[in-house]
PDB file of N, CA and C in Angstrom:
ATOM      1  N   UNK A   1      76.441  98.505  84.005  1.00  0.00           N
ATOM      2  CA  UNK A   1      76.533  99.185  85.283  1.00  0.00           C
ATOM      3  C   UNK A   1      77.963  99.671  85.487  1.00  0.00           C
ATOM      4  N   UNK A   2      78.029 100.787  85.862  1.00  0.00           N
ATOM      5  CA  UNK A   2      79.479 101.109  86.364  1.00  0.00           C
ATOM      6  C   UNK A   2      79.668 100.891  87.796  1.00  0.00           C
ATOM      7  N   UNK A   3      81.231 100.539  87.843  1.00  0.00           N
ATOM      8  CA  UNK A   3      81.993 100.420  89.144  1.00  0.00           C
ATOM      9  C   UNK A   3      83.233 100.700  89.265  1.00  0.00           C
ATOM     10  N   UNK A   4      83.595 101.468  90.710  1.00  0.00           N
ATOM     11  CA  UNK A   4      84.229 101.801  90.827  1.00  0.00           C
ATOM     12  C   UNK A   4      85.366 100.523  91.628  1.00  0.00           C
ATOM     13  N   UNK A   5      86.502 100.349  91.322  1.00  0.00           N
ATOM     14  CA  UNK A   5      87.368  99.589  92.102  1.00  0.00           C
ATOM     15  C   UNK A   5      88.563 100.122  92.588  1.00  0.00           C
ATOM     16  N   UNK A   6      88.496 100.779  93.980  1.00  0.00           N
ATOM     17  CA  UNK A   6      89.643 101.167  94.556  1.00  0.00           C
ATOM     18  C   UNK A   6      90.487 100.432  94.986  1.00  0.00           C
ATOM     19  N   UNK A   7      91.942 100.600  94.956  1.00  0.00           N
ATOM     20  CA  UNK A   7      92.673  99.521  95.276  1.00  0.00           C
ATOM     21  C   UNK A   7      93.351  99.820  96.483  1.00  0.00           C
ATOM     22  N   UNK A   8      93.316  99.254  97.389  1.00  0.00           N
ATOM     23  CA  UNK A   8      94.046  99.826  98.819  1.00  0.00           C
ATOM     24  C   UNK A   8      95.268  99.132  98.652  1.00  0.00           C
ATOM     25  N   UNK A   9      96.220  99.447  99.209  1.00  0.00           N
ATOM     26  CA  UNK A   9      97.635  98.792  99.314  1.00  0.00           C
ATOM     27  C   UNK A   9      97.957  99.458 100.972  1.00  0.00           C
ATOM     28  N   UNK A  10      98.647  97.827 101.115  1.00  0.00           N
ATOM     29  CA  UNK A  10      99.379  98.361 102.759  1.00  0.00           C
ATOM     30  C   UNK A  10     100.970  98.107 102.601  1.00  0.00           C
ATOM     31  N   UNK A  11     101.285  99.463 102.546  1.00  0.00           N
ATOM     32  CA  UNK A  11     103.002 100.032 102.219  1.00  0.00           C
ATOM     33  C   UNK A  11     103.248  99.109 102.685  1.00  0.00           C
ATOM     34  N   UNK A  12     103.157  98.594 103.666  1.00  0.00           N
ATOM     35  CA  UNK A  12     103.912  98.081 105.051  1.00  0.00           C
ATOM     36  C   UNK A  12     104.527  96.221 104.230  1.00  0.00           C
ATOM     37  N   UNK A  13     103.214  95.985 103.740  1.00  0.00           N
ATOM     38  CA  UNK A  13     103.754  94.854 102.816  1.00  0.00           C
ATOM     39  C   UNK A  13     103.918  94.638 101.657  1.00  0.00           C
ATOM     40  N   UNK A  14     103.938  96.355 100.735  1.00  0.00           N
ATOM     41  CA  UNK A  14     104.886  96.486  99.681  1.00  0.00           C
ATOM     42  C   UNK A  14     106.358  96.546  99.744  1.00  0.00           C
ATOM     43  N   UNK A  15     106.564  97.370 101.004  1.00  0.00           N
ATOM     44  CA  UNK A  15     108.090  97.553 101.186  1.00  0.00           C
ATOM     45  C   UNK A  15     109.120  96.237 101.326  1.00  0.00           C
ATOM     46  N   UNK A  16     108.192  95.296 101.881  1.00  0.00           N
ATOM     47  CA  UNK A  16     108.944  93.525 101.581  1.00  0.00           C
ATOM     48  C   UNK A  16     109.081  93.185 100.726  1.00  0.00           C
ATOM     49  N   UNK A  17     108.588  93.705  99.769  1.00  0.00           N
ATOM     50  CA  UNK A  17     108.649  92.673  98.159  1.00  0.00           C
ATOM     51  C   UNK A  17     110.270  93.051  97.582  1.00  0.00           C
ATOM     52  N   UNK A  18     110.577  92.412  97.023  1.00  0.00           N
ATOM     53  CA  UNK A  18     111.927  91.984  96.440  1.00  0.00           C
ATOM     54  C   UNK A  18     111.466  93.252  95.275  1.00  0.00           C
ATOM     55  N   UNK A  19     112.568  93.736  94.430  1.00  0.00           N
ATOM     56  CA  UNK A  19     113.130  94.063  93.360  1.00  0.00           C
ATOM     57  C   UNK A  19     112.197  93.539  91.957  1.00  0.00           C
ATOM     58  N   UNK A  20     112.739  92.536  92.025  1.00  0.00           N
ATOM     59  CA  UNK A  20     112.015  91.249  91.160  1.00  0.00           C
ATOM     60  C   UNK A  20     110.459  91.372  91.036  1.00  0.00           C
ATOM     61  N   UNK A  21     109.818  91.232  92.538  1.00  0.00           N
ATOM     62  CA  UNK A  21     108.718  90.829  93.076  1.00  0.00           C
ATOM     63  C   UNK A  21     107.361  92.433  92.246  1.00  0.00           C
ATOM     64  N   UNK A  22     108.529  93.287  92.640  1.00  0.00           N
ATOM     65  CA  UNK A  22     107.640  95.197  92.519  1.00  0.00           C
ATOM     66  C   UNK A  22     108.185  95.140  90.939  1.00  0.00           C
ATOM     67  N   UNK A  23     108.903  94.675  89.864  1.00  0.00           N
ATOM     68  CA  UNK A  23     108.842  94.689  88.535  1.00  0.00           C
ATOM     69  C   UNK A  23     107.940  94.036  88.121  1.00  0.00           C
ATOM     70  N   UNK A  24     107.838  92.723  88.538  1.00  0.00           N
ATOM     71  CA  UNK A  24     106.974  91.923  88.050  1.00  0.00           C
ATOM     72  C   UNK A  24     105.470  92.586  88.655  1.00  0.00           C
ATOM     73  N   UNK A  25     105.094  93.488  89.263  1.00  0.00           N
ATOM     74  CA  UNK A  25     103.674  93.768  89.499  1.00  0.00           C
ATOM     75  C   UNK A  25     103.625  94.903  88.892  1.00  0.00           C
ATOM     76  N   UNK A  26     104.769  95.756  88.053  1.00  0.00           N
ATOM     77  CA  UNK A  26     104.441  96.735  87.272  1.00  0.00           C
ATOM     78  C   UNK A  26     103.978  95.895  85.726  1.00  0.00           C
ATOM     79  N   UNK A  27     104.774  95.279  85.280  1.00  0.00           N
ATOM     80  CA  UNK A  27     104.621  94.358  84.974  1.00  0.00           C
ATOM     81  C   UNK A  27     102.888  93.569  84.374  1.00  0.00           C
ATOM     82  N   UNK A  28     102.262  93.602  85.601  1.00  0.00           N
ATOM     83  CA  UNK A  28     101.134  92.562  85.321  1.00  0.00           C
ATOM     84  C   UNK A  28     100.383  93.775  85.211  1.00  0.00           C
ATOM     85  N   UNK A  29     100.257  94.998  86.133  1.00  0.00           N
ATOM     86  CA  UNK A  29      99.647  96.037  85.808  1.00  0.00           C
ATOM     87  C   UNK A  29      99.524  96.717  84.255  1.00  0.00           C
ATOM     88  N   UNK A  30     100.824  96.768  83.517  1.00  0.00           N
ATOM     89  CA  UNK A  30     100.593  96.876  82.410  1.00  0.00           C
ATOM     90  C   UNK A  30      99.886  95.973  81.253  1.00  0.00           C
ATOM     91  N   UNK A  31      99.739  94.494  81.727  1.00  0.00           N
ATOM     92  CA  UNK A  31      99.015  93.929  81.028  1.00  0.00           C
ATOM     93  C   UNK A  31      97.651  93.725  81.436  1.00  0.00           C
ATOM     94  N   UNK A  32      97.453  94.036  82.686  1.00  0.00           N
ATOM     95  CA  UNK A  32      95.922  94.186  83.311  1.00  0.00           C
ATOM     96  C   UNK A  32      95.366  95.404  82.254  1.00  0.00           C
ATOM     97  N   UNK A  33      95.952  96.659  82.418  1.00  0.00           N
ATOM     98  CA  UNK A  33      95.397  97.752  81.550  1.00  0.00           C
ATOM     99  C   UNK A  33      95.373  97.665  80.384  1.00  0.00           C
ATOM    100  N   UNK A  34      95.952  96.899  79.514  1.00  0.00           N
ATOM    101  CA  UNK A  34      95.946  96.286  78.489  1.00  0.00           C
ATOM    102  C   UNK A  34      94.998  95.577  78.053  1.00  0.00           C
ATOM    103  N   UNK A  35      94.441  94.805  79.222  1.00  0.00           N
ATOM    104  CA  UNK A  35      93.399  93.740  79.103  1.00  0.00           C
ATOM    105  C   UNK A  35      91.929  94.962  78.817  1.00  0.00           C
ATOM    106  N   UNK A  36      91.943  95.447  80.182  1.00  0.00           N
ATOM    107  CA  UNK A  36      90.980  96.463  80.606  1.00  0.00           C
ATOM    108  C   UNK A  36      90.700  97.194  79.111  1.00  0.00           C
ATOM    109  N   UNK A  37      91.679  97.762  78.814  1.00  0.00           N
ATOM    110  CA  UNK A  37      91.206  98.839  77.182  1.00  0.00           C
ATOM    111  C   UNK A  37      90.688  98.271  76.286  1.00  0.00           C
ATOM    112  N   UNK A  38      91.199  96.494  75.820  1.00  0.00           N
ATOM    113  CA  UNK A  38      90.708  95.513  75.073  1.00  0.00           C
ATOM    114  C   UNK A  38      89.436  95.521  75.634  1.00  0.00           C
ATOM    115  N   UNK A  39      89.122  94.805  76.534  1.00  0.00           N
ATOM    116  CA  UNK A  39      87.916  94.854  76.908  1.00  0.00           C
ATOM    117  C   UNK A  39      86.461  95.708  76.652  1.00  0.00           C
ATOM    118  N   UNK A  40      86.702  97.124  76.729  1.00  0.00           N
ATOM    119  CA  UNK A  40      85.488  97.562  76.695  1.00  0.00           C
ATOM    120  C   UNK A  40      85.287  98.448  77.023  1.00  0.00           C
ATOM    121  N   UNK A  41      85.399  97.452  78.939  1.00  0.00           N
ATOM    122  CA  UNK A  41      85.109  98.246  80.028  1.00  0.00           C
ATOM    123  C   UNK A  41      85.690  99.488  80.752  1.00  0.00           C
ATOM    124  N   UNK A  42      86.215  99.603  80.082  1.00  0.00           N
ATOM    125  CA  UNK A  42      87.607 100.779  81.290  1.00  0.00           C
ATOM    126  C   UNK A  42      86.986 102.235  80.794  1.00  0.00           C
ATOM    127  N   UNK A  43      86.669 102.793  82.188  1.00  0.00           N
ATOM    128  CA  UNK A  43      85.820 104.173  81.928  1.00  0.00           C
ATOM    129  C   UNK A  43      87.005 105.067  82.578  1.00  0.00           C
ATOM    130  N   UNK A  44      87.644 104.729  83.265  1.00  0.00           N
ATOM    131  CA  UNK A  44      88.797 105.533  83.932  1.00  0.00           C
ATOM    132  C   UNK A  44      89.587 104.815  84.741  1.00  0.00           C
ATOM    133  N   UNK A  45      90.974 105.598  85.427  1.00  0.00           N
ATOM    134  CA  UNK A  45      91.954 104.975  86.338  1.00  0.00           C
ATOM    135  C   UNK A  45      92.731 106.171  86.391  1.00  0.00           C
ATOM    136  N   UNK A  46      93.131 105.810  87.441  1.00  0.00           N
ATOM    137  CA  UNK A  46      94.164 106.783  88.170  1.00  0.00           C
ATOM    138  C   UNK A  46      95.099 105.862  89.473  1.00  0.00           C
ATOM    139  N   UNK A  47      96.240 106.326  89.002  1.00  0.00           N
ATOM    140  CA  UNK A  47      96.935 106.187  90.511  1.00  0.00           C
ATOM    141  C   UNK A  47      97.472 107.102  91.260  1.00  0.00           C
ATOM    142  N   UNK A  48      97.454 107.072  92.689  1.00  0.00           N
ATOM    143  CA  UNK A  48      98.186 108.335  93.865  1.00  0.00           C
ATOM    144  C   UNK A  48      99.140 107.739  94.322  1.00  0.00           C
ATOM    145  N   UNK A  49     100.417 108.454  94.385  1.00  0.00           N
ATOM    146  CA  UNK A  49     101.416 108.209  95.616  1.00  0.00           C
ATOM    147  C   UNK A  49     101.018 108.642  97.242  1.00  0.00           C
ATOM    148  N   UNK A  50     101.500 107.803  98.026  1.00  0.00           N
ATOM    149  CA  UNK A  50     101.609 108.112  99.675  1.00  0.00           C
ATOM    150  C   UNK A  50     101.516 109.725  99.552  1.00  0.00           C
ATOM    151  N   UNK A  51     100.903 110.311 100.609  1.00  0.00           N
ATOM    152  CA  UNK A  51     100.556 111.470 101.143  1.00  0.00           C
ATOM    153  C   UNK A  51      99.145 111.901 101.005  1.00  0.00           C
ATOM    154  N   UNK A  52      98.790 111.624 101.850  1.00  0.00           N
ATOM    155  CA  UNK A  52      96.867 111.766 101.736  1.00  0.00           C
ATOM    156  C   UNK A  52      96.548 112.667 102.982  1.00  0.00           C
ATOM    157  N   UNK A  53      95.874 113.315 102.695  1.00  0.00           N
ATOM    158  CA  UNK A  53      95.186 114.392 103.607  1.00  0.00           C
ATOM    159  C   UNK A  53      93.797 114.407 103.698  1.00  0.00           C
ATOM    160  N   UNK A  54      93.367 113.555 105.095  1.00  0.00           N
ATOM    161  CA  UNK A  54      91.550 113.971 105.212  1.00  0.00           C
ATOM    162  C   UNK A  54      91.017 115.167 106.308  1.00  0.00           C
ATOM    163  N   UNK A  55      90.036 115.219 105.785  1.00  0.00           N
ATOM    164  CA  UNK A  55      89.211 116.822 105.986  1.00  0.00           C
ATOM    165  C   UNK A  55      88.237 116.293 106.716  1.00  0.00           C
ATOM    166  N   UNK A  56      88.097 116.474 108.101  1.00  0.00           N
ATOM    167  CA  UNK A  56      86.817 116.003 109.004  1.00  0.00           C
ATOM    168  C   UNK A  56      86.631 117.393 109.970  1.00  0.00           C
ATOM    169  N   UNK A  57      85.010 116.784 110.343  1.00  0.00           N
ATOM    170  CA  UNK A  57      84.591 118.003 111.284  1.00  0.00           C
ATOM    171  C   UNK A  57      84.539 117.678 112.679  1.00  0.00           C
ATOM    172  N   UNK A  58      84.688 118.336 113.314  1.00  0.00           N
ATOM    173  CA  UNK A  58      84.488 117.948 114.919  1.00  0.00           C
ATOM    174  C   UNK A  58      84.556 119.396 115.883  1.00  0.00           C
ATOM    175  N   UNK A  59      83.640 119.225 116.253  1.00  0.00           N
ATOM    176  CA  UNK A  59      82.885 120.015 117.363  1.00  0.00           C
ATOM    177  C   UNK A  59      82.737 121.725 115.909  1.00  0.00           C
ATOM    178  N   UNK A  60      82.296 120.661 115.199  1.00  0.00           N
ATOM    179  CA  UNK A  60      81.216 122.009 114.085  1.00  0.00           C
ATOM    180  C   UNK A  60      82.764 122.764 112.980  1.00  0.00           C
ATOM    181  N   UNK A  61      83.768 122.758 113.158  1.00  0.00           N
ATOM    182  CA  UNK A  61      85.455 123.104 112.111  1.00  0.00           C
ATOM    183  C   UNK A  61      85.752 121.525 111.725  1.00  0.00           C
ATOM    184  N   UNK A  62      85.873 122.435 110.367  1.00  0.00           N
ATOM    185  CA  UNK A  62      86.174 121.355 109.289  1.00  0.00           C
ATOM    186  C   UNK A  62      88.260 121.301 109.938  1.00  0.00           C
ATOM    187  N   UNK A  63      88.450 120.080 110.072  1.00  0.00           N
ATOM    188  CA  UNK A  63      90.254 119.953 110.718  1.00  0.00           C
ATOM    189  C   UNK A  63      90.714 119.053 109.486  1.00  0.00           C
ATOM    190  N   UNK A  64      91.946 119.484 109.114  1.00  0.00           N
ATOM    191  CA  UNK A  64      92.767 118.590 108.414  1.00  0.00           C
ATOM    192  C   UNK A  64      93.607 117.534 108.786  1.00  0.00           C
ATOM    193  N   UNK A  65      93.622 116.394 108.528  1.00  0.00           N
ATOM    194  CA  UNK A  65      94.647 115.237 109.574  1.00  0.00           C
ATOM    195  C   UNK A  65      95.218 114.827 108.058  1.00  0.00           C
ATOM    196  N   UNK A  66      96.841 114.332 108.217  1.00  0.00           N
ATOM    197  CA  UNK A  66      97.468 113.113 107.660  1.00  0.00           C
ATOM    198  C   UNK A  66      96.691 111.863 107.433  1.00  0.00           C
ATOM    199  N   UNK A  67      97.156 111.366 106.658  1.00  0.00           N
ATOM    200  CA  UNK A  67      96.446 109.788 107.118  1.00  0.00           C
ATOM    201  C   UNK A  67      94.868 109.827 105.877  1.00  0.00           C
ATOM    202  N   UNK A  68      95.020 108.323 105.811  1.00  0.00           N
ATOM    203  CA  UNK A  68      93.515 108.042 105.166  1.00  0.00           C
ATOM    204  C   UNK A  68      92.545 108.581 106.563  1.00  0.00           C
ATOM    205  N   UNK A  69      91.065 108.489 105.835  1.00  0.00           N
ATOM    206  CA  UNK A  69      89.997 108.207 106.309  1.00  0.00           C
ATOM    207  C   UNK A  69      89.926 107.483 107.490  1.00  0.00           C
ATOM    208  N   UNK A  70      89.509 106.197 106.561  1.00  0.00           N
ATOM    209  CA  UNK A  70      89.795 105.024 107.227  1.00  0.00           C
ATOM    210  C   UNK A  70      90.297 104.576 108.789  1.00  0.00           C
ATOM    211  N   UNK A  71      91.772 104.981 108.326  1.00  0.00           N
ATOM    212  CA  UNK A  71      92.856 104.612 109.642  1.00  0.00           C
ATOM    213  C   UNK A  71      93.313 103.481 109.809  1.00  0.00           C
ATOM    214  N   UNK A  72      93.828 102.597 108.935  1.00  0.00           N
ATOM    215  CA  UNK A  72      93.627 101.776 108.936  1.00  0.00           C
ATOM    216  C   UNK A  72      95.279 101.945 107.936  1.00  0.00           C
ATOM    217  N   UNK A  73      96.409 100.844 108.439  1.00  0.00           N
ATOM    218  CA  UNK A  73      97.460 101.277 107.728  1.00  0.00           C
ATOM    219  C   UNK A  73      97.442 100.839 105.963  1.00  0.00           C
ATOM    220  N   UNK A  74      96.145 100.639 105.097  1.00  0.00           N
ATOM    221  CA  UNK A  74      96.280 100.223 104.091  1.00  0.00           C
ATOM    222  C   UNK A  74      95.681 101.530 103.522  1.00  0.00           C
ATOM    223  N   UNK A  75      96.191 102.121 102.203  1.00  0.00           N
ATOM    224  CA  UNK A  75      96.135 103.563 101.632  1.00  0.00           C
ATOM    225  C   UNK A  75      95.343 103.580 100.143  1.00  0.00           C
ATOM    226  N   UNK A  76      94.233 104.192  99.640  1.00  0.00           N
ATOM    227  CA  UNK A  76      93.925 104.085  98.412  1.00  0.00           C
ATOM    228  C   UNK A  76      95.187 104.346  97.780  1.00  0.00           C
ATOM    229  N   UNK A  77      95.642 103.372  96.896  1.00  0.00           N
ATOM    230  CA  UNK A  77      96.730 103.443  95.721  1.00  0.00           C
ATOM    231  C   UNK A  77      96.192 104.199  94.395  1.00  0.00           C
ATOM    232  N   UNK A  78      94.757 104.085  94.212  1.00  0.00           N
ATOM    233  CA  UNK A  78      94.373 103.830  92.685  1.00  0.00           C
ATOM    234  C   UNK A  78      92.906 103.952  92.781  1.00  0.00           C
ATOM    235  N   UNK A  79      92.240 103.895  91.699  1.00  0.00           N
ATOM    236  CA  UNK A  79      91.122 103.334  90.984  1.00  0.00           C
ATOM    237  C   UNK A  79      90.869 102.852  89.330  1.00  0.00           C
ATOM    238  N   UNK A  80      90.013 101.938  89.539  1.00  0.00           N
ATOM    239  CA  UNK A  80      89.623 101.724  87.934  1.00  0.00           C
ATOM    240  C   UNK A  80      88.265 101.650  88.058  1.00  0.00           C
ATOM    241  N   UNK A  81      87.600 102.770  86.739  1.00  0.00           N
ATOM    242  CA  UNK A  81      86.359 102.893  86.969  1.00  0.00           C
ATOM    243  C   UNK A  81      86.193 102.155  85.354  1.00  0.00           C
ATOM    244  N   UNK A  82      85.205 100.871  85.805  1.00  0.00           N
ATOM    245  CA  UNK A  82      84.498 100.443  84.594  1.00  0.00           C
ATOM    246  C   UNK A  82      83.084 100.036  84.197  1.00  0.00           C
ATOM    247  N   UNK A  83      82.784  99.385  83.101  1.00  0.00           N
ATOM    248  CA  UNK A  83      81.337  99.301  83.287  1.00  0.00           C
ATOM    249  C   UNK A  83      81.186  97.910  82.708  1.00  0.00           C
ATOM    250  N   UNK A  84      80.186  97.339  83.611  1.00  0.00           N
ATOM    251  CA  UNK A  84      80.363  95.778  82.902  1.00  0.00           C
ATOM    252  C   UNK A  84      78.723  95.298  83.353  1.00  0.00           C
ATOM    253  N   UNK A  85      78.193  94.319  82.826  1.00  0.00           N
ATOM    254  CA  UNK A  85      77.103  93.999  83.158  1.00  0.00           C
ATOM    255  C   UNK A  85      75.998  93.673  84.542  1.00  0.00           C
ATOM    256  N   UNK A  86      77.091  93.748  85.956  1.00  0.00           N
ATOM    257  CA  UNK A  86      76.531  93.547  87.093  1.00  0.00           C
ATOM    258  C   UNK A  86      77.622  93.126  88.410  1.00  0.00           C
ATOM    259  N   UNK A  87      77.474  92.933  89.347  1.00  0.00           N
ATOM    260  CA  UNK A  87      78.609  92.911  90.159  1.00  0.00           C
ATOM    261  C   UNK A  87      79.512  91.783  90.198  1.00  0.00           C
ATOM    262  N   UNK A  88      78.782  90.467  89.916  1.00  0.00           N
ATOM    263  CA  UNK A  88      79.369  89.345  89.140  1.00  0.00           C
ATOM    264  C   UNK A  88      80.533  89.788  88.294  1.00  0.00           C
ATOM    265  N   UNK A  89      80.456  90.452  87.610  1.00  0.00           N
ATOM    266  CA  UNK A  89      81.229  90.578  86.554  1.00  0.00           C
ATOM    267  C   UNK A  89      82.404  91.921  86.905  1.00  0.00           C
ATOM    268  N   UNK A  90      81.993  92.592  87.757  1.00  0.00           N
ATOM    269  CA  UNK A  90      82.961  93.980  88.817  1.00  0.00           C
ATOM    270  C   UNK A  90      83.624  92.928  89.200  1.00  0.00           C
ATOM    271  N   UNK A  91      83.257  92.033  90.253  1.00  0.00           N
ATOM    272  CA  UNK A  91      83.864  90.764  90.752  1.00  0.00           C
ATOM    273  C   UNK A  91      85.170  90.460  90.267  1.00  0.00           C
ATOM    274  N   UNK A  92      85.065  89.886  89.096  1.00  0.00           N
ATOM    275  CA  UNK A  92      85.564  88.972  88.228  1.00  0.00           C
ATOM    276  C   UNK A  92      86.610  89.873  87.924  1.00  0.00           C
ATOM    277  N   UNK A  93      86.345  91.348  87.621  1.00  0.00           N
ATOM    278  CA  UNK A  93      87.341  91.976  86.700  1.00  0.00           C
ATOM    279  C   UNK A  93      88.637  92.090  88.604  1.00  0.00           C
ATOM    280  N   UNK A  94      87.725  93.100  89.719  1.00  0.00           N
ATOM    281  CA  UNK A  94      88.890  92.816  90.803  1.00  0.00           C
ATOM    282  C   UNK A  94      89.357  91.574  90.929  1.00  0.00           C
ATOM    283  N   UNK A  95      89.504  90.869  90.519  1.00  0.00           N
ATOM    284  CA  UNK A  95      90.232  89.651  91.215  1.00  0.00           C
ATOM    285  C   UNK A  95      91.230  89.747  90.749  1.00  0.00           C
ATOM    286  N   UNK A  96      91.050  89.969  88.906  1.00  0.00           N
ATOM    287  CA  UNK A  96      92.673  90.211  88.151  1.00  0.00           C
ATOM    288  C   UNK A  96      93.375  91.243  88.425  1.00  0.00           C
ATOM    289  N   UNK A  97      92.815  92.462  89.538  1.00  0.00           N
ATOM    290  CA  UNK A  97      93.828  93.258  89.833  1.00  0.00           C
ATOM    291  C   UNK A  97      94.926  92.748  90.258  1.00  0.00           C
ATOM    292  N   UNK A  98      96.520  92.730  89.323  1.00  0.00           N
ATOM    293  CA  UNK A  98      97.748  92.913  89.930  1.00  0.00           C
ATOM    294  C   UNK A  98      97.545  92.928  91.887  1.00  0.00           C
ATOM    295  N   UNK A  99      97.751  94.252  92.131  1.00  0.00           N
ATOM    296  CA  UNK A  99      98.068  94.828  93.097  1.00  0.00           C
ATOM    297  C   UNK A  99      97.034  94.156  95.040  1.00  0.00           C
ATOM    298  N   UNK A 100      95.878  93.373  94.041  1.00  0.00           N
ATOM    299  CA  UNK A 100      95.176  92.349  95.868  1.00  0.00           C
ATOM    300  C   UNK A 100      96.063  92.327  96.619  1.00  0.00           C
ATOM    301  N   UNK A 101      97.410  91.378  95.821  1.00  0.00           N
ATOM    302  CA  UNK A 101      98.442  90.998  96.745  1.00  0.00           C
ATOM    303  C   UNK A 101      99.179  91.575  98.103  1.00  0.00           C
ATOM    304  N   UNK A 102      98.967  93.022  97.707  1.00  0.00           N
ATOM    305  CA  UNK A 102      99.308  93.921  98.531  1.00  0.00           C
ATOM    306  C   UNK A 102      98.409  95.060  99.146  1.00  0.00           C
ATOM    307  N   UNK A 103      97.293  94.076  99.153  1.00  0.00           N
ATOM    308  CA  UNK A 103      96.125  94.980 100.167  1.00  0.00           C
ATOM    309  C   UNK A 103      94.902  94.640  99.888  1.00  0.00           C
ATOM    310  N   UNK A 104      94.183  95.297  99.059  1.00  0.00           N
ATOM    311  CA  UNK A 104      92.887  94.994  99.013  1.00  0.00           C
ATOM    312  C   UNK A 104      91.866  95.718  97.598  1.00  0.00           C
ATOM    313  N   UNK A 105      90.782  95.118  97.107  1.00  0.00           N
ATOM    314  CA  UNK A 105      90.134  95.947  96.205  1.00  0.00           C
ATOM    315  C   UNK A 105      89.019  95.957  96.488  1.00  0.00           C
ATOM    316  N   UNK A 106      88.085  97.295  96.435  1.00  0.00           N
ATOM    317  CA  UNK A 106      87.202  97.443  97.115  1.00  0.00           C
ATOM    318  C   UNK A 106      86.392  98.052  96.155  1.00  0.00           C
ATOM    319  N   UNK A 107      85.251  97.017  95.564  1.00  0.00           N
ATOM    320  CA  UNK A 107      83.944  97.159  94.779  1.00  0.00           C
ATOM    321  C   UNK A 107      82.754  97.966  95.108  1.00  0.00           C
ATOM    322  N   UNK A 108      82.828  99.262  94.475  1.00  0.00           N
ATOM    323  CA  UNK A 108      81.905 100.186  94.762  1.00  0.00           C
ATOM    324  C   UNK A 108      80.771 100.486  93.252  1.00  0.00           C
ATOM    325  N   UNK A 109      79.405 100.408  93.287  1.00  0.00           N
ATOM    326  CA  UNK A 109      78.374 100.308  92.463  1.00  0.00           C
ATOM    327  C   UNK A 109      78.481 102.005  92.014  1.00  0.00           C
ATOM    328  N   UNK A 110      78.359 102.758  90.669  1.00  0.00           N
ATOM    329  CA  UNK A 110      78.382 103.724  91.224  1.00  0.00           C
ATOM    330  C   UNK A 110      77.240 104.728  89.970  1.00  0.00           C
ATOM    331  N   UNK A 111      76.623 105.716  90.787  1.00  0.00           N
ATOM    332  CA  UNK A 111      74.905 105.723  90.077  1.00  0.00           C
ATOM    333  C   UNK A 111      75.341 107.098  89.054  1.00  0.00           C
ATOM    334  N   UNK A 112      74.623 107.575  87.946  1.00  0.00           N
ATOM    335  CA  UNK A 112      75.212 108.530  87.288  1.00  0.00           C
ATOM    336  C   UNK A 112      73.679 108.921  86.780  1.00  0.00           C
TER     337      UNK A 112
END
């Protein structure tokens, strides 16, 4: 099954991390993707820097706003799209995301 795992991060408690703290999570990221390619599973990934632009409609015009979706001060950073036997196992692979620490990963099933 494939899944998608977006990784949200909230700037707000990246910008606290020490020197040290943001090497060492480049760091684990490179051995997470490392893991990921060993593995199997890794169908894709990408990461975005800050600046996101959503496209909503209201009163029938499509309007452009700053800002996630959401609204919510935590920002898609990323994704890793992989494929592994069931959500158990999507599970298992977000947890070793590096980057939880600083927000959130969010397990999406995804149909092809």
């Amino acid at each position: 099954m494939l899944f998608l795992m977006l990784i949200f991060q909230d700037d707000a408690k990246m910008a606290t991390a020490t020197a040290e703290e943001k090497e060492a999570i480049g760091r684990d990221y490179g051995e997470f993707n490392k893991f990921l390619a060993e593995s199997g599973a890794l169908r894709g990934t990408a990461t975005w820097p800050a600046g996101v632009t959503t496209i909503r409609s209201q009163d029938g015009k499509a309007l452009a706003t700053e800002g996630s979706y959401q609204g919510t001060g935590d920002r898609v950073a990323g994704f890793f799209l992989i494929e592994v036997a069931d959500k158990d196992a999507a599970i298992a692979f977000a947890k070793r995301v590096p980057g939880v620490q600083y927000g959130g990963i969010e397990i999406r099933p995804v149909q092809v």
